[in-house]
C-alpha atoms as a PDB file:
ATOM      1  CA  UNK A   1      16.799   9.659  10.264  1.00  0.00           C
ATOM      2  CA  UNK A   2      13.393   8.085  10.705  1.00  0.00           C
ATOM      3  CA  UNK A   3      12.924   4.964  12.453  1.00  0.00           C
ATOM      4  CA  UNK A   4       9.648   3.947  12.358  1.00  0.00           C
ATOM      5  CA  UNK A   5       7.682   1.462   9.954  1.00  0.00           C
ATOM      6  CA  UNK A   6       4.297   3.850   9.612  1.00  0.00           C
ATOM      7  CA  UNK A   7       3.746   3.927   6.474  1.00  0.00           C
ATOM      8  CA  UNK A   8       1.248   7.653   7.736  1.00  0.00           C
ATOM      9  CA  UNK A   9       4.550   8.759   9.577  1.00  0.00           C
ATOM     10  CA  UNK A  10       6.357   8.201   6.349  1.00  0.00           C
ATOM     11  CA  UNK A  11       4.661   9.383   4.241  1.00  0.00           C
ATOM     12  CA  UNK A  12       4.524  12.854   6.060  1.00  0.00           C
ATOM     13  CA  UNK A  13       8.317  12.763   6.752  1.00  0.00           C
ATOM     14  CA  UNK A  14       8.521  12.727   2.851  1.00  0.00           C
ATOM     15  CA  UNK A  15       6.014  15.991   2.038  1.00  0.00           C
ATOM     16  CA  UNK A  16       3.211  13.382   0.933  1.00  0.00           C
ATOM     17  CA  UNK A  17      -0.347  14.412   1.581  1.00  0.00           C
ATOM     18  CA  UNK A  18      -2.374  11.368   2.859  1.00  0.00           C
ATOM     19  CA  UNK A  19      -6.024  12.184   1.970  1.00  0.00           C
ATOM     20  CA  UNK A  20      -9.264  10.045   2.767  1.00  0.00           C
ATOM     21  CA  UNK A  21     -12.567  10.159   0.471  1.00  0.00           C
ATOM     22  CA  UNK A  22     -15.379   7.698   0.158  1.00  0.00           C
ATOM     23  CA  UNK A  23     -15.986   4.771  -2.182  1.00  0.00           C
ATOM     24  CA  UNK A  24     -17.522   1.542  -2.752  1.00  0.00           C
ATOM     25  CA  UNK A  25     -15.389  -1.691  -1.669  1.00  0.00           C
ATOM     26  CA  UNK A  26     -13.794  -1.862  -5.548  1.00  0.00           C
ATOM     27  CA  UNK A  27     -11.677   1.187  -4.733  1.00  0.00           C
ATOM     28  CA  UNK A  28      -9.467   0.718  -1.416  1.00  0.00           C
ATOM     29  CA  UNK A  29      -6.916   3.320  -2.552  1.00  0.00           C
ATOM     30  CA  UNK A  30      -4.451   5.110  -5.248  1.00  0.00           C
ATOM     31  CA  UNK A  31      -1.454   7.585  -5.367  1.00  0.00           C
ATOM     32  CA  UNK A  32      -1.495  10.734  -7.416  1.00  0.00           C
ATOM     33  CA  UNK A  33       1.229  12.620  -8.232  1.00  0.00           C
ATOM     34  CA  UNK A  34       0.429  15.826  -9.716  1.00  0.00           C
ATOM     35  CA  UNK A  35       3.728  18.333 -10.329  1.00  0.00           C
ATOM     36  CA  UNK A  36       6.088  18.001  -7.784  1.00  0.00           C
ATOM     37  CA  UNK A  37       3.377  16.447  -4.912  1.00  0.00           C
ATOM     38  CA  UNK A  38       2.367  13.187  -4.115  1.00  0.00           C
ATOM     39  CA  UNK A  39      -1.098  12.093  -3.050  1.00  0.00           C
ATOM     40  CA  UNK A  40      -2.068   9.097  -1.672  1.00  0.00           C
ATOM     41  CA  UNK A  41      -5.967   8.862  -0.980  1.00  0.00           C
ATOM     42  CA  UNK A  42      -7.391   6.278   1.151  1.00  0.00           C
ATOM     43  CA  UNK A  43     -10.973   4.500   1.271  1.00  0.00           C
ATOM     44  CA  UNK A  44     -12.585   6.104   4.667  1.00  0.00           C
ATOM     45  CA  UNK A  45     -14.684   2.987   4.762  1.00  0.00           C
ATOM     46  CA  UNK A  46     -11.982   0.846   5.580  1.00  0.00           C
ATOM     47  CA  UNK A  47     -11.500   0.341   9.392  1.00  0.00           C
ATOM     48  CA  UNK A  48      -8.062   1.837  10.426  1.00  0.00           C
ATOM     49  CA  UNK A  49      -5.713  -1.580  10.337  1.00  0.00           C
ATOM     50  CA  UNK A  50      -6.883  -1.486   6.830  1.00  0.00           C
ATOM     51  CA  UNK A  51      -6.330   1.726   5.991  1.00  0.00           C
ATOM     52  CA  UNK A  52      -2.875   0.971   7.515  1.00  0.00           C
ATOM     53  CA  UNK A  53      -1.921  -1.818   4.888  1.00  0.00           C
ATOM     54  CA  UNK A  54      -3.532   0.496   1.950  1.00  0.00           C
ATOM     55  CA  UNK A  55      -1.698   3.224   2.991  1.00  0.00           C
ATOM     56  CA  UNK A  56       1.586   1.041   3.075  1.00  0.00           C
ATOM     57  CA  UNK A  57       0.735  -0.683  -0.741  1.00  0.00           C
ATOM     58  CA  UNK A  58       0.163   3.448  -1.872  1.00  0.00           C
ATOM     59  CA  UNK A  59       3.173   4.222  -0.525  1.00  0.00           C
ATOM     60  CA  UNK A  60       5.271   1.597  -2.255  1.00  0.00           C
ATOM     61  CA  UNK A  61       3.711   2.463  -5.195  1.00  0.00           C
ATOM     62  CA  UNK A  62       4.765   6.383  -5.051  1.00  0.00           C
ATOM     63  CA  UNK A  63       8.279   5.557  -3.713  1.00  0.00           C
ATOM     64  CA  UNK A  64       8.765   2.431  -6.327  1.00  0.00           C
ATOM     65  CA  UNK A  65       6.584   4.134  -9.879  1.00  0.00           C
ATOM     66  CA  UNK A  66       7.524   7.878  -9.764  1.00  0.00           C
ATOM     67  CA  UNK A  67       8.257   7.049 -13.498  1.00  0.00           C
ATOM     68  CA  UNK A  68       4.438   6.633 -14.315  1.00  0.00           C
ATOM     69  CA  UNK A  69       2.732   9.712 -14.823  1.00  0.00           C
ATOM     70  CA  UNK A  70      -1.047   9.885 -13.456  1.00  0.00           C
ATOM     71  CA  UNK A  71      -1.333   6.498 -12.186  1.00  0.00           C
ATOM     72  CA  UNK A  72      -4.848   5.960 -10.612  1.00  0.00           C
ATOM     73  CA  UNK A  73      -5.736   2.448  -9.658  1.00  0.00           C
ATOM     74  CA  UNK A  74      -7.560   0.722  -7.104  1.00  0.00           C
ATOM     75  CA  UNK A  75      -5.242  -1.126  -4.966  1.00  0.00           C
ATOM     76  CA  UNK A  76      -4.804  -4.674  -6.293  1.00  0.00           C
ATOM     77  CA  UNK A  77      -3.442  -7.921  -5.096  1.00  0.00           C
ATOM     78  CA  UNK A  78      -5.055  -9.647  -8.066  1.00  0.00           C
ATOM     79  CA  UNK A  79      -1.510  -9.062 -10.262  1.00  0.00           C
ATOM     80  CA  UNK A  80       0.180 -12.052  -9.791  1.00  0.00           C
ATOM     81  CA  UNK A  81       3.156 -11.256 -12.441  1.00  0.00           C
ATOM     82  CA  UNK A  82       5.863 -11.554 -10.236  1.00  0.00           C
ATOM     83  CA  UNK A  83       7.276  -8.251 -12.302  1.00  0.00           C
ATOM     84  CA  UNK A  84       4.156  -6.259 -11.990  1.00  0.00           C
ATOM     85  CA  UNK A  85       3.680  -3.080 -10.159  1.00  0.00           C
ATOM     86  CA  UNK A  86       0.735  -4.462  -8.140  1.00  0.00           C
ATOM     87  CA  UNK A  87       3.104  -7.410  -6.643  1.00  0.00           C
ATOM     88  CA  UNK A  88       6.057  -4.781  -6.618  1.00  0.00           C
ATOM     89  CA  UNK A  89       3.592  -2.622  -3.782  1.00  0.00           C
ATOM     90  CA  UNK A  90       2.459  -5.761  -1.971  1.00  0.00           C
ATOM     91  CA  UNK A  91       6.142  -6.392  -1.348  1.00  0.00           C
ATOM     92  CA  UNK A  92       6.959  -3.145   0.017  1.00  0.00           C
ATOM     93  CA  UNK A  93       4.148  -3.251   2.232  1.00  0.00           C
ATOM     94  CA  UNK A  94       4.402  -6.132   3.230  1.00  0.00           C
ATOM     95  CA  UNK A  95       8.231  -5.537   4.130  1.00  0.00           C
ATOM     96  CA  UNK A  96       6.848  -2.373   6.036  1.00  0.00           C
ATOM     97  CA  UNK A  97       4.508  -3.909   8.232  1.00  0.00           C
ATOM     98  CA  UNK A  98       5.085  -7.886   8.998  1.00  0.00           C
ATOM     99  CA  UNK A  99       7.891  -8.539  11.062  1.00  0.00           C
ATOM    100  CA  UNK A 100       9.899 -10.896   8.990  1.00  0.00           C
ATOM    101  CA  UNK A 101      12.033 -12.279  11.765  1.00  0.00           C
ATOM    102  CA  UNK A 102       8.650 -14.181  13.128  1.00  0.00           C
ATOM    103  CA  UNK A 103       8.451 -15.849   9.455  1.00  0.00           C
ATOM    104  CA  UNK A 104       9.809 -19.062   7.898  1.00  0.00           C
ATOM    105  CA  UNK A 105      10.624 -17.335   4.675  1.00  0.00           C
ATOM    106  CA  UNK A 106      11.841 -13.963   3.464  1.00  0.00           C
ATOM    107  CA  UNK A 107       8.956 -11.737   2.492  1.00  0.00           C
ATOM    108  CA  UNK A 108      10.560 -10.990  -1.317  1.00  0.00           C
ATOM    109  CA  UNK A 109      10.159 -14.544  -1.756  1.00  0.00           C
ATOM    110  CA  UNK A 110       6.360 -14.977  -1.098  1.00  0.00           C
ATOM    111  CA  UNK A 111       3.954 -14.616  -4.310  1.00  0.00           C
ATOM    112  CA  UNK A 112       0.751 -12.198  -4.391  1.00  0.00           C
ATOM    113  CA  UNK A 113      -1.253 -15.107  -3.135  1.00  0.00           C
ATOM    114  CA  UNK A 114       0.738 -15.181   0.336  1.00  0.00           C
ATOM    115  CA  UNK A 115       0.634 -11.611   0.590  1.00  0.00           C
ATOM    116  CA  UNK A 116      -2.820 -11.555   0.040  1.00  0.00           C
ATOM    117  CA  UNK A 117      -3.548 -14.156   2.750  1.00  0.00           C
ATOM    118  CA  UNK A 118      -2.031 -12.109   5.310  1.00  0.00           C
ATOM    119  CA  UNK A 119      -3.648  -8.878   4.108  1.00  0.00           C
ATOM    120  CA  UNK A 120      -6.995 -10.015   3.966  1.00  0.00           C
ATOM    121  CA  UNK A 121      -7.214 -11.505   7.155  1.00  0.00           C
ATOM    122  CA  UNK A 122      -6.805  -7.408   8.135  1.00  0.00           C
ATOM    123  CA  UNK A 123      -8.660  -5.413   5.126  1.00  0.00           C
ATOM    124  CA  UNK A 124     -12.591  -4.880   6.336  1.00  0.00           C
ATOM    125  CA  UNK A 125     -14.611  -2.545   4.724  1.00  0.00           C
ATOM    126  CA  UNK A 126     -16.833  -0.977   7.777  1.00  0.00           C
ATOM    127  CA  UNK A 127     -20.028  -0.110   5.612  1.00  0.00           C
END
């Protein structure tokens, strides 16, 4: 059993290949999966903590969507339906990586806007 709440370590533990590639600031990250084998490719112009949360929000998205075939998008916290895929990968991350015994609410009941105030406080694009 794996105990840790890396969304990298995770990712390996489950045969998923964590690539990094260049863009502008519109494109922090995306999952492929392409037969049988999951991608998840990562913005290298993100500083690390950042690539950290993007890494967790990919991984949500390959563990929670395996039913949508091809799905490339730029990670998003702008999809505030509370029923969307975007908010549905801001959730798991942000179950993953914030320690919800330190908050004053449970994490599944925070909206995109919450999640995104934490988040951005850690996403900087180094270029």
């Amino acid at each position: 059993m794996l105990s840790t709440a890396d969304p990298f370590e995770i990712a390996e533990s489950l045969g998923m290949s964590v690539e990094y590639r260049q863009y502008g600031k519109s494109v922090k990250g995306y999952f492929r999966k392409i037969f049988d084998r999951v991608f998840i490719v990562i913005n290298s112009n993100y500083c690390g903590r950042s690539q950290r949360i993007i890494c967790a929000h990919e991984l949500g998205h390959a563990l929670l969507h395996t039913d949508i075939p091809d799905r490339v998008t730029s990670m998003s916290f702008e999809d505030c339906n509370p029923d969307g895929f975007e908010h549905e990968a801001n959730i798991f991350a942000a179950a993953l990586l914030i320690d919800e015994e330190k908050l004053s609410c449970s994490i599944s009941d925070m909206s995109n806007y919450i999640i995104k105030g934490i988040f951005d406080i850690n996403m900087k694009y180094v270029k």
